[in-house]
PDB file of N, CA and C in Angstrom:
ATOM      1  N   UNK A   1      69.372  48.630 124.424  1.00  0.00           N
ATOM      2  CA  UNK A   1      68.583  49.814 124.724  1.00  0.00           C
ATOM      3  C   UNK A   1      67.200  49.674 124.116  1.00  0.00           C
ATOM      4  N   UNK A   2      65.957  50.313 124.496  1.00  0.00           N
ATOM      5  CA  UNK A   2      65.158  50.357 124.497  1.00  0.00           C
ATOM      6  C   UNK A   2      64.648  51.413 123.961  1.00  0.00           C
ATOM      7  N   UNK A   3      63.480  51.525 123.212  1.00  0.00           N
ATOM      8  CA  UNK A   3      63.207  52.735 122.774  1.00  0.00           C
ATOM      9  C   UNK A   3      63.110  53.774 123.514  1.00  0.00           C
ATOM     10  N   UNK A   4      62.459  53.694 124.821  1.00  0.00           N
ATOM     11  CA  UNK A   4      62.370  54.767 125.556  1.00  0.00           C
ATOM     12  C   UNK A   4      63.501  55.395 126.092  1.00  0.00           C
ATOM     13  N   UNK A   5      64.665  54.388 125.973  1.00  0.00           N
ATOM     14  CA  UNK A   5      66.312  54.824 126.995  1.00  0.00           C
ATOM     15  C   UNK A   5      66.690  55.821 125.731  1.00  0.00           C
ATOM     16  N   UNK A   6      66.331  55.599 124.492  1.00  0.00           N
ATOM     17  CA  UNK A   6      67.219  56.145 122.979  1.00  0.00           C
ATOM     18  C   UNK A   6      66.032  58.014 123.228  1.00  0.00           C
ATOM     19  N   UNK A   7      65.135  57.917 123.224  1.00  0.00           N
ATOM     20  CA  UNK A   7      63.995  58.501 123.331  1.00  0.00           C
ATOM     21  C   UNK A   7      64.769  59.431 124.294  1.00  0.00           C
ATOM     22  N   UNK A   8      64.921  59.065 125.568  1.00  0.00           N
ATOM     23  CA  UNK A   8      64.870  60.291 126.584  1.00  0.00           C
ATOM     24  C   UNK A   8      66.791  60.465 126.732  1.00  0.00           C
ATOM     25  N   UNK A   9      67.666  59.693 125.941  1.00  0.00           N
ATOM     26  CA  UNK A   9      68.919  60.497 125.552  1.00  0.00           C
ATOM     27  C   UNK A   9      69.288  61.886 124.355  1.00  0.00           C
ATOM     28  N   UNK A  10      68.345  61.228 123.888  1.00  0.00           N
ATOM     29  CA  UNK A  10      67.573  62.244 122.317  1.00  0.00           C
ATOM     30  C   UNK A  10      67.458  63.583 123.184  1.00  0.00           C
ATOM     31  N   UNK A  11      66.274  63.443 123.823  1.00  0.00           N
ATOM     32  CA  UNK A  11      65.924  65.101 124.032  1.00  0.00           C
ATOM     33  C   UNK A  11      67.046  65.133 125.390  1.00  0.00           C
ATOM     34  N   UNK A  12      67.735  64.841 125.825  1.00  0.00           N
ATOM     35  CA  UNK A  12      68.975  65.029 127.200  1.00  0.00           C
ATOM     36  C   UNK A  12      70.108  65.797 125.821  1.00  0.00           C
ATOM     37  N   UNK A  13      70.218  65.282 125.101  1.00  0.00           N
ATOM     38  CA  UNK A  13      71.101  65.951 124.184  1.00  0.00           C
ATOM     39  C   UNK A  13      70.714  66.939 122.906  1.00  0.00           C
ATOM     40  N   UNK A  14      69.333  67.208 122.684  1.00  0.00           N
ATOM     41  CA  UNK A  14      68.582  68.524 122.041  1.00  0.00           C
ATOM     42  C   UNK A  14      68.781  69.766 123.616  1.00  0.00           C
ATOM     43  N   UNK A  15      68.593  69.166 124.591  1.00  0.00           N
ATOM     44  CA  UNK A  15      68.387  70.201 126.318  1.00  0.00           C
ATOM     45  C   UNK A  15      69.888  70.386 126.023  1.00  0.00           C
ATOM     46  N   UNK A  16      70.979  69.877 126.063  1.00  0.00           N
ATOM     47  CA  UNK A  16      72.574  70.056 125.882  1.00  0.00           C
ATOM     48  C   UNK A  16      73.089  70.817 125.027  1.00  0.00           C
ATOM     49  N   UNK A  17      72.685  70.680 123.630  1.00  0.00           N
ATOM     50  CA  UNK A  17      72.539  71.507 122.864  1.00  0.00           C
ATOM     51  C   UNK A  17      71.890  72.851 122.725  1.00  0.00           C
ATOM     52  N   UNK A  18      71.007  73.199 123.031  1.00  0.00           N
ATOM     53  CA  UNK A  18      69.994  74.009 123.598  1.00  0.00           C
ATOM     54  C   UNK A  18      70.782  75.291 124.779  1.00  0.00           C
ATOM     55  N   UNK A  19      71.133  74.592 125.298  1.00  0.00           N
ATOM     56  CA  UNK A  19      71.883  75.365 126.432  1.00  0.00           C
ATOM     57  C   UNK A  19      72.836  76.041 126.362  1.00  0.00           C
ATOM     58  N   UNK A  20      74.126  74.978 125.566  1.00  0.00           N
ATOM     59  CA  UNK A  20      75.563  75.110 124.757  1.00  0.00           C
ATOM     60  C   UNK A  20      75.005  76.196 123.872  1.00  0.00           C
ATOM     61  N   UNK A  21      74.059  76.463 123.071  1.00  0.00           N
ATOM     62  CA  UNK A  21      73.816  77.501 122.549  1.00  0.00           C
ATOM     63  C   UNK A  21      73.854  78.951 123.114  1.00  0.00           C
ATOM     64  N   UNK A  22      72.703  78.855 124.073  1.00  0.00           N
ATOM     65  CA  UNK A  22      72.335  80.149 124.954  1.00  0.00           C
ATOM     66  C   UNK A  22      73.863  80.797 125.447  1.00  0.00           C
ATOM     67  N   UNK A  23      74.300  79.658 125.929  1.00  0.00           N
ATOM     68  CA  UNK A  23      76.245  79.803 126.632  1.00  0.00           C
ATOM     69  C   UNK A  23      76.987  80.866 125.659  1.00  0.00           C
ATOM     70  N   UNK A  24      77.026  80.293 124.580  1.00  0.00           N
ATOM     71  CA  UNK A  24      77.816  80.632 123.528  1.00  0.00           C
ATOM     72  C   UNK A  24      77.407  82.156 123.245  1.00  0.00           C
ATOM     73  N   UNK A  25      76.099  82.221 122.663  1.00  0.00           N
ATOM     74  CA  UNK A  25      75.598  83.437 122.542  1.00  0.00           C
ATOM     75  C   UNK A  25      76.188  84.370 123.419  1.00  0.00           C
ATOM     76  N   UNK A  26      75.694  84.238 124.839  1.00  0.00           N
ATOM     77  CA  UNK A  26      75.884  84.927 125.436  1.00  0.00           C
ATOM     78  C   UNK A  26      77.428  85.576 126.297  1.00  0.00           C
ATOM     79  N   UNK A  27      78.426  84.384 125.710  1.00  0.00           N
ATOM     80  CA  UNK A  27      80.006  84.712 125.781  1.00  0.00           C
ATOM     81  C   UNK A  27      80.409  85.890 124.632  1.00  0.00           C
ATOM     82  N   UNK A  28      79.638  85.205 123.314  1.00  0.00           N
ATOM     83  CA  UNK A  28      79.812  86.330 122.007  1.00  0.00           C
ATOM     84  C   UNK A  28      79.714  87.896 122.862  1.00  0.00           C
ATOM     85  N   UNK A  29      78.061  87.889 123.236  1.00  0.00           N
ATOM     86  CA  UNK A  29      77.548  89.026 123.885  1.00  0.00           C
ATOM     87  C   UNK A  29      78.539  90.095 124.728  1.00  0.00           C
ATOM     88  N   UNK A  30      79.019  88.911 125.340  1.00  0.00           N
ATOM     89  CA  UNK A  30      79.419  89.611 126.443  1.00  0.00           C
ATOM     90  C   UNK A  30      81.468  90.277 125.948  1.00  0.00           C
ATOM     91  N   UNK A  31      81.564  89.203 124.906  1.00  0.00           N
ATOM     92  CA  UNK A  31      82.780  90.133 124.649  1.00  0.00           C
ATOM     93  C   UNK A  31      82.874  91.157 123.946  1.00  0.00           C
ATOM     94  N   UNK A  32      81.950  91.459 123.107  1.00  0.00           N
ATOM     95  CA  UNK A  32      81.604  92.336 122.234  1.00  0.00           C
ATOM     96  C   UNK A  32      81.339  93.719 123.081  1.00  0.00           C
ATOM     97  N   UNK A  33      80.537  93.515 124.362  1.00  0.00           N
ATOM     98  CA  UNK A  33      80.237  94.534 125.329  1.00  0.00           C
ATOM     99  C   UNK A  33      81.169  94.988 126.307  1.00  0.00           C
ATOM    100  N   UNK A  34      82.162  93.977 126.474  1.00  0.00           N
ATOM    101  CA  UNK A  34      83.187  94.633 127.028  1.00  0.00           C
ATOM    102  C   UNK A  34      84.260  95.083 126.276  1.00  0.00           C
ATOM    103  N   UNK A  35      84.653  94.610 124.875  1.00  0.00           N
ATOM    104  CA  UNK A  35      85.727  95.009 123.818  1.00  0.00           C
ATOM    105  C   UNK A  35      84.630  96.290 123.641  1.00  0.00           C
ATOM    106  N   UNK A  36      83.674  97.032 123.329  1.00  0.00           N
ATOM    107  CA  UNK A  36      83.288  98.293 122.981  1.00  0.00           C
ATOM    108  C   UNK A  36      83.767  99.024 124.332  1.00  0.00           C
ATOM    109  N   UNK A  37      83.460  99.185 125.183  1.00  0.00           N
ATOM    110  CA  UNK A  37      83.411  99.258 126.433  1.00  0.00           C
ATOM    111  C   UNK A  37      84.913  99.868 126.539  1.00  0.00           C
ATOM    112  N   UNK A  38      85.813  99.018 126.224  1.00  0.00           N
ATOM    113  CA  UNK A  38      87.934  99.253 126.527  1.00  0.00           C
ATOM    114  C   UNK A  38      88.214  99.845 125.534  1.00  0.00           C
ATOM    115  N   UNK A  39      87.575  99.844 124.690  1.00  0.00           N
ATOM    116  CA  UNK A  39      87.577 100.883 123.426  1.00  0.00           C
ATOM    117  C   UNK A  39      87.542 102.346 123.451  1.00  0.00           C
ATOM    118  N   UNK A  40      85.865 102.638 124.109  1.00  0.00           N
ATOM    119  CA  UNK A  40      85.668 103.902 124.640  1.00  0.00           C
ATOM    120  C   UNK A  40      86.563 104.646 125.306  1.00  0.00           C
ATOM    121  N   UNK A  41      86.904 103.474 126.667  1.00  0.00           N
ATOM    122  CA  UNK A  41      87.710 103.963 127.600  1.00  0.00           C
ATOM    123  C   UNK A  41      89.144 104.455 126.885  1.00  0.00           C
ATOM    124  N   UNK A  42      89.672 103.473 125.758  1.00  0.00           N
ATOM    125  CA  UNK A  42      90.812 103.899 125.355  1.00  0.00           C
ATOM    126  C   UNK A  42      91.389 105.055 125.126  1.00  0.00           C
ATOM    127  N   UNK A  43      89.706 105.660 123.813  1.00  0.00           N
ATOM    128  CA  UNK A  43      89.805 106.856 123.266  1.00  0.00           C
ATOM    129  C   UNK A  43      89.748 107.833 123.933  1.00  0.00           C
ATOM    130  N   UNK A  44      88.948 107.586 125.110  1.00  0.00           N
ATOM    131  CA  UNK A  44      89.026 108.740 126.822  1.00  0.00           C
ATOM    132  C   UNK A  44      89.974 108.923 126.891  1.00  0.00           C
ATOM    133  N   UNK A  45      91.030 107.788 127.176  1.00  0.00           N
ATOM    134  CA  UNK A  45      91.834 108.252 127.811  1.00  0.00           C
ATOM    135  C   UNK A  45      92.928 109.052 126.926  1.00  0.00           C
ATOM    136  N   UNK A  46      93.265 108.683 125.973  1.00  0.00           N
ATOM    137  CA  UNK A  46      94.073 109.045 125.155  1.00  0.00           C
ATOM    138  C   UNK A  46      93.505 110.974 124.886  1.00  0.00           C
ATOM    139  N   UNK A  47      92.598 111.267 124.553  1.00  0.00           N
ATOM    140  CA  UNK A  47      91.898 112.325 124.728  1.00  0.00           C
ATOM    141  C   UNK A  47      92.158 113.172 125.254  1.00  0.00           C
ATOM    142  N   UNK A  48      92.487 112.615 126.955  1.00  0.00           N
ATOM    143  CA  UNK A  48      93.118 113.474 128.266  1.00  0.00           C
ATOM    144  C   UNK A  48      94.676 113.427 128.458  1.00  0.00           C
ATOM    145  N   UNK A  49      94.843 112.091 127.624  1.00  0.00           N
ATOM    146  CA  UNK A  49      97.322 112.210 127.491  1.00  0.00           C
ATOM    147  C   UNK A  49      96.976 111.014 128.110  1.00  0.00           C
ATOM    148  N   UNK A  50      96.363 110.274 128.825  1.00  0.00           N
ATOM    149  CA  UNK A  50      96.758 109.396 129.874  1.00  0.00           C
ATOM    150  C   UNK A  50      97.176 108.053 128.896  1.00  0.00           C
ATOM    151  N   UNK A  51      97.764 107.345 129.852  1.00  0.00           N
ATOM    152  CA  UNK A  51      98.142 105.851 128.799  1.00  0.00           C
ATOM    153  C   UNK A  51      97.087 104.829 129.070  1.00  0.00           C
ATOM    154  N   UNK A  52      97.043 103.576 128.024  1.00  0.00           N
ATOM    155  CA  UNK A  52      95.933 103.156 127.816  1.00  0.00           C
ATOM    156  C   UNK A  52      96.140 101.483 127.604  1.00  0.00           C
ATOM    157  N   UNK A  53      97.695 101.471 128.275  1.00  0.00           N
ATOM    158  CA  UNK A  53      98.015  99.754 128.048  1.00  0.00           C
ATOM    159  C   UNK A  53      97.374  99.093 129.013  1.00  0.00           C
ATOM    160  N   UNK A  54      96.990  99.439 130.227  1.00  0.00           N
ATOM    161  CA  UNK A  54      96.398  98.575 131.291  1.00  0.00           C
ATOM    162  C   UNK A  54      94.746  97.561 130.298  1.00  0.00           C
ATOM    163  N   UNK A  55      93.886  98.726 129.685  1.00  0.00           N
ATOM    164  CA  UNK A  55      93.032  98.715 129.372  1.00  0.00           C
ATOM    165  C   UNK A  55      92.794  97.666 128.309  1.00  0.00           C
ATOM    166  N   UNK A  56      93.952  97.643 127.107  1.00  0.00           N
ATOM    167  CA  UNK A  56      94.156  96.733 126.355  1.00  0.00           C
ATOM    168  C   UNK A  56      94.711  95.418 127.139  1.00  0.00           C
ATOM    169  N   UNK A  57      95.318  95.357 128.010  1.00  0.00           N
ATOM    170  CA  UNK A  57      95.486  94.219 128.677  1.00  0.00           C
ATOM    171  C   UNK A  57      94.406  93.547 129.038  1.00  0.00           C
ATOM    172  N   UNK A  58      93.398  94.197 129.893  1.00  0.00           N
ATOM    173  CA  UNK A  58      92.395  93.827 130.106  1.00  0.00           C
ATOM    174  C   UNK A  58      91.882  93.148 128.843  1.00  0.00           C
ATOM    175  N   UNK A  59      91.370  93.630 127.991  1.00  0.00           N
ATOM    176  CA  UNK A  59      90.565  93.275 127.049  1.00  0.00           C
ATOM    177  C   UNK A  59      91.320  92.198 126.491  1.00  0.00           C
ATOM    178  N   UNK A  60      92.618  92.050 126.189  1.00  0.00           N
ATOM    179  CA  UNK A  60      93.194  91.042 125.470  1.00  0.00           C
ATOM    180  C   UNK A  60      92.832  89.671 126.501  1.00  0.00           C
ATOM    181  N   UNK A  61      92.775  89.808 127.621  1.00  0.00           N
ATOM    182  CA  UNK A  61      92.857  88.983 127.946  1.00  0.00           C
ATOM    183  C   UNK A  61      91.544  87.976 128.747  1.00  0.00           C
ATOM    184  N   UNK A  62      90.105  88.964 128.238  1.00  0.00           N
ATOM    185  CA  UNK A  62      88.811  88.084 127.972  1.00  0.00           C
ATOM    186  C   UNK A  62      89.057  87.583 126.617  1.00  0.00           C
ATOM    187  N   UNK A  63      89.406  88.213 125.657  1.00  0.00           N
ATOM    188  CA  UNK A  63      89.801  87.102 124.788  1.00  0.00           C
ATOM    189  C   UNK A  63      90.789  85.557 124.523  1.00  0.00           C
ATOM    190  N   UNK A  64      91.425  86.332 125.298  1.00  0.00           N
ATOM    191  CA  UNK A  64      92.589  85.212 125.446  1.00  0.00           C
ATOM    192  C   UNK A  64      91.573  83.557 125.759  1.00  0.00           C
ATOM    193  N   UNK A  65      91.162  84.265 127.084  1.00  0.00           N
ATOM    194  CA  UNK A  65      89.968  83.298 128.014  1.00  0.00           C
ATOM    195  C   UNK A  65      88.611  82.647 126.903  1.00  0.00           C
ATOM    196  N   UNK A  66      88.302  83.477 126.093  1.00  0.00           N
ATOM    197  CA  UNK A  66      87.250  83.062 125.112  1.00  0.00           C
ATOM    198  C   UNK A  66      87.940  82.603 123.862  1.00  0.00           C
ATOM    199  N   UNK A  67      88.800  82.497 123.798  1.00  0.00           N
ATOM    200  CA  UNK A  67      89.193  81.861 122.501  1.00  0.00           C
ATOM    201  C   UNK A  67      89.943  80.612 123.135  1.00  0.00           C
ATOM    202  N   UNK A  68      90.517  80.769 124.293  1.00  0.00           N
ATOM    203  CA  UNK A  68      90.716  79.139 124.687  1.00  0.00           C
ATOM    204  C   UNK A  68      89.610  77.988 125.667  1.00  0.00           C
ATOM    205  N   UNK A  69      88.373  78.562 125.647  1.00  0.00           N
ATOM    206  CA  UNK A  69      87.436  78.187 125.549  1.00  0.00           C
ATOM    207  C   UNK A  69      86.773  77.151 124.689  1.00  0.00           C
ATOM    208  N   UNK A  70      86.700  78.290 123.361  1.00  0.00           N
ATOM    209  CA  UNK A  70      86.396  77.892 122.147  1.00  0.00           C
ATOM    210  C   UNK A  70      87.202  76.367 121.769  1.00  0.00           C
ATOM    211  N   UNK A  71      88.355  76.454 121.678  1.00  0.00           N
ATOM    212  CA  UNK A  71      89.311  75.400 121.322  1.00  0.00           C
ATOM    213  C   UNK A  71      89.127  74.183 122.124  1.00  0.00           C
ATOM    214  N   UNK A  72      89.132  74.396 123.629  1.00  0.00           N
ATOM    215  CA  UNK A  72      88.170  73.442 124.220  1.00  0.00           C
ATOM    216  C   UNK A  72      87.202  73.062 123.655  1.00  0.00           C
ATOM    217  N   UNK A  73      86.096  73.666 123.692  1.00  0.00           N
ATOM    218  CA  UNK A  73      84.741  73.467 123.231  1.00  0.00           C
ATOM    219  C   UNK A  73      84.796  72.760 122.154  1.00  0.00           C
ATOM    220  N   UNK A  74      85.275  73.014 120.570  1.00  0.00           N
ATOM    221  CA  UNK A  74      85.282  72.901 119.295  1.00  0.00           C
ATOM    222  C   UNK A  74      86.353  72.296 118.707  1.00  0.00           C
ATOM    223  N   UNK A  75      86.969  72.311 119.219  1.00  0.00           N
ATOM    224  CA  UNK A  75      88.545  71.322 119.194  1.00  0.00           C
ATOM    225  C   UNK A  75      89.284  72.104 118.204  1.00  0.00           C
ATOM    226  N   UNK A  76      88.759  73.006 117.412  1.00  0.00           N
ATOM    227  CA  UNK A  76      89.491  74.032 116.476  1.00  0.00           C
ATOM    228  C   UNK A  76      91.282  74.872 116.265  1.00  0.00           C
ATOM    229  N   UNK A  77      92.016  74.098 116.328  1.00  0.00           N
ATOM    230  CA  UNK A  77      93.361  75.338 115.950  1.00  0.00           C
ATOM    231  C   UNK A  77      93.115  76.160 115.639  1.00  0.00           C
ATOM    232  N   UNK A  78      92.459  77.134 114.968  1.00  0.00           N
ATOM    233  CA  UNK A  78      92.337  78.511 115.099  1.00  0.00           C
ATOM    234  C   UNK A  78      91.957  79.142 116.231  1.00  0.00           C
ATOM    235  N   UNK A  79      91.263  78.465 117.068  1.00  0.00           N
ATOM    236  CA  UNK A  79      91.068  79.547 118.502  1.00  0.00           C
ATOM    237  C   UNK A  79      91.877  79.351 119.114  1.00  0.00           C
ATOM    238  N   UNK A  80      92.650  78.127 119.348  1.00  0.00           N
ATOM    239  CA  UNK A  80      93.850  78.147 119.945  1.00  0.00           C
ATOM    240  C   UNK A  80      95.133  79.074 119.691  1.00  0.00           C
ATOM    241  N   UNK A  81      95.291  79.224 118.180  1.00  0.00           N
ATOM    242  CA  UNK A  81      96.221  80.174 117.612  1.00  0.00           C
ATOM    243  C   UNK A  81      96.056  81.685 118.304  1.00  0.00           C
ATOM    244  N   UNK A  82      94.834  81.623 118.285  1.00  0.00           N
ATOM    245  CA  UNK A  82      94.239  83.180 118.204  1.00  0.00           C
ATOM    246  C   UNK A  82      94.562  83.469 119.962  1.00  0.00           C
ATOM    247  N   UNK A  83      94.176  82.296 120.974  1.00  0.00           N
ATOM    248  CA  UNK A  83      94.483  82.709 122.115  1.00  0.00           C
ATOM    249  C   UNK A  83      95.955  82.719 122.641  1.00  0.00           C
ATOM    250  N   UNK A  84      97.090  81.963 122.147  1.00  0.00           N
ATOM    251  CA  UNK A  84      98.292  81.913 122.178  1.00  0.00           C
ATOM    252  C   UNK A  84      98.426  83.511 121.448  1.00  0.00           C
ATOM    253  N   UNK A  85      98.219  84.050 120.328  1.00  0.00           N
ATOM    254  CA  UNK A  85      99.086  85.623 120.163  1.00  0.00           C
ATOM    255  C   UNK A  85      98.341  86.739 121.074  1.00  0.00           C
ATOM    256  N   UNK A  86      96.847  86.435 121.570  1.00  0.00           N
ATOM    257  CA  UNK A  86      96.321  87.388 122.094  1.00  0.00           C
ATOM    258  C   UNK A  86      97.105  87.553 123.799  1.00  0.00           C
ATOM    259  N   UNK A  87      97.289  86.007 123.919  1.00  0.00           N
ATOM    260  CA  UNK A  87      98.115  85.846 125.444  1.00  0.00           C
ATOM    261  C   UNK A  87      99.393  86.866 125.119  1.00  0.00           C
ATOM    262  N   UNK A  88      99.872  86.949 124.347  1.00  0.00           N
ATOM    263  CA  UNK A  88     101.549  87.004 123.514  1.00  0.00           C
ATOM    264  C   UNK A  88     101.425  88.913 123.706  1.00  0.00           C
ATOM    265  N   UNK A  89     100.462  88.748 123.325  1.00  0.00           N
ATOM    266  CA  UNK A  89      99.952  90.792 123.264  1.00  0.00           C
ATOM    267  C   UNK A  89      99.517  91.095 124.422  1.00  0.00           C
ATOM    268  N   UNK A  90      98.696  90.339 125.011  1.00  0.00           N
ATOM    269  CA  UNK A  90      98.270  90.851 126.275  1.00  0.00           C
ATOM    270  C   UNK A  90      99.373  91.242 127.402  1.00  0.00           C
ATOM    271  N   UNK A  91     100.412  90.186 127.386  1.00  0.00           N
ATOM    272  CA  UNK A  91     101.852  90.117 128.201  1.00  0.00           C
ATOM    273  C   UNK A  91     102.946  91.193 127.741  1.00  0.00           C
ATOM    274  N   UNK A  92     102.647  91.812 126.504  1.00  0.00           N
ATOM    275  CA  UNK A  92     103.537  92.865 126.438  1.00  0.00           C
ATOM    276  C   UNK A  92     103.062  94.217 126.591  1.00  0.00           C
ATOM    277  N   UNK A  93     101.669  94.004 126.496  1.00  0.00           N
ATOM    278  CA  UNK A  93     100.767  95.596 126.999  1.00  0.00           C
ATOM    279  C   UNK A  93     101.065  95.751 128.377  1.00  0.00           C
ATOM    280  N   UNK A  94     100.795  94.652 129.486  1.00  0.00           N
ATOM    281  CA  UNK A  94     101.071  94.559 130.801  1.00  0.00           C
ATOM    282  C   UNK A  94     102.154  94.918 131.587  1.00  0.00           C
ATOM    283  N   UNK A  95     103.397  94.062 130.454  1.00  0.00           N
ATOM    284  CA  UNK A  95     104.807  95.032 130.542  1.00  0.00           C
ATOM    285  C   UNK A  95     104.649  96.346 130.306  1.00  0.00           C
ATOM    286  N   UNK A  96     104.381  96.559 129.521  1.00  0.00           N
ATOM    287  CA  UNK A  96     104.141  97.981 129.001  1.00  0.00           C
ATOM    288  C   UNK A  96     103.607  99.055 130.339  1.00  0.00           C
ATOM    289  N   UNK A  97     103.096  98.525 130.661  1.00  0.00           N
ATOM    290  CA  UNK A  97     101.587  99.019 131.639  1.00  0.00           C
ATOM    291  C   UNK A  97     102.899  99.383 132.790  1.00  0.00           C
ATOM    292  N   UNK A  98     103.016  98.573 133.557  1.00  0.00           N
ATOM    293  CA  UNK A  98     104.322  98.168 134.697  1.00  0.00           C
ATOM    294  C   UNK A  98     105.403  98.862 134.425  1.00  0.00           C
ATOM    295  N   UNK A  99     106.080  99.286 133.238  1.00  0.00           N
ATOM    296  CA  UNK A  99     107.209 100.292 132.879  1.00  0.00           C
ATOM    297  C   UNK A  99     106.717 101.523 133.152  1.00  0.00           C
ATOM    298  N   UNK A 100     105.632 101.548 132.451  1.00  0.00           N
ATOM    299  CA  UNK A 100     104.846 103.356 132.536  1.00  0.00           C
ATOM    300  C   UNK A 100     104.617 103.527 134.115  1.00  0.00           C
ATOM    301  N   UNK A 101     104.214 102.470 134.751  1.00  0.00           N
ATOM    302  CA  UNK A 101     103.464 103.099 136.194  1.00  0.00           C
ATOM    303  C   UNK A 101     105.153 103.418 136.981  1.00  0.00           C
ATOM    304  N   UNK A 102     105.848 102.835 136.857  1.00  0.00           N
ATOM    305  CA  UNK A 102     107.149 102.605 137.470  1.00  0.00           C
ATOM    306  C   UNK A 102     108.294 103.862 137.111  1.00  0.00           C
ATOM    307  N   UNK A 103     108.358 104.204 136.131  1.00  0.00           N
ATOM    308  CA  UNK A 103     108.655 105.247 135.314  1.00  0.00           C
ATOM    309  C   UNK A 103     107.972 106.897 136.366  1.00  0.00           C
ATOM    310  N   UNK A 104     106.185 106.672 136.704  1.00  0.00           N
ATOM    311  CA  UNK A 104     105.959 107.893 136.986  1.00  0.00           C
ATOM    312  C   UNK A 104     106.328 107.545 138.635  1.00  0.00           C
ATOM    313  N   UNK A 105     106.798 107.153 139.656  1.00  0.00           N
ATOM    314  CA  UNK A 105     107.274 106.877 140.464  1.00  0.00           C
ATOM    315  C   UNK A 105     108.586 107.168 140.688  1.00  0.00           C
ATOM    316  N   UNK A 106     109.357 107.043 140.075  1.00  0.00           N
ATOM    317  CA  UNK A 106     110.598 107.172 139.390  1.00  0.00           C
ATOM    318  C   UNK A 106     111.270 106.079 140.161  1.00  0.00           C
ATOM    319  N   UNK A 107     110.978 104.806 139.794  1.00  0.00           N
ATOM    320  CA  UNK A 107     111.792 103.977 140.285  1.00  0.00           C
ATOM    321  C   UNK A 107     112.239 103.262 138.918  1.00  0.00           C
ATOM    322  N   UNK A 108     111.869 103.383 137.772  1.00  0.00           N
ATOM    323  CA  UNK A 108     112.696 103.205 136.803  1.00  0.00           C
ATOM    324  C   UNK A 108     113.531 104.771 135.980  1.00  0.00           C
TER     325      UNK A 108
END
């Protein structure tokens, strides 16, 4: 290699980096805005009697998606951990969710 080949892999991987940043940020961003967001809605609903497992499903399960991301990304066991119990919670809110709707139907 040549100086110029080392030279223009240099800044191809500061631009990679650079980017991988903005990404990241803006995954943080965006879960933070939707976990406030299922939050609100929670306390709504609860407020009015209504149930509120659909909502936590939801939310568990942009995390689920961003923490097995992460583990991709970072090679880290802890985000992996974290997306295996959030999967684990998300699947029993959902049950949850599916009993209640089934229940006011009365087919359970």
């Amino acid at each position: 290699m040549n100086k110029e080949e080392i030279l223009k892999k240099s800044r191809n991987s500061k631009n990679n980096e650079h980017f991988d940043s903005i990404v990241n940020k803006y995954l943080r961003t965006q879960s933070i805005i939707i976990s406030c967001l299922c939050i609100m809605l929670v306390l709504f609903n609860l407020s009015i009697g209504k149930g509120y497992f659909e909502l936590f499903a939801i939310l568990l399960s942009i995390h689920v998606v961003l923490n097995f991301s992460l583990y991709k990304y970072y090679s880290k066991k802890m985000y992996f951990y974290f997306s295996g119990v959030y999967l684990l919670i998300c699947l029993i809110y959902l049950i949850l969710y599916i009993v209640s709707e089934l229940k006011k139907v009365n087919i359970l």
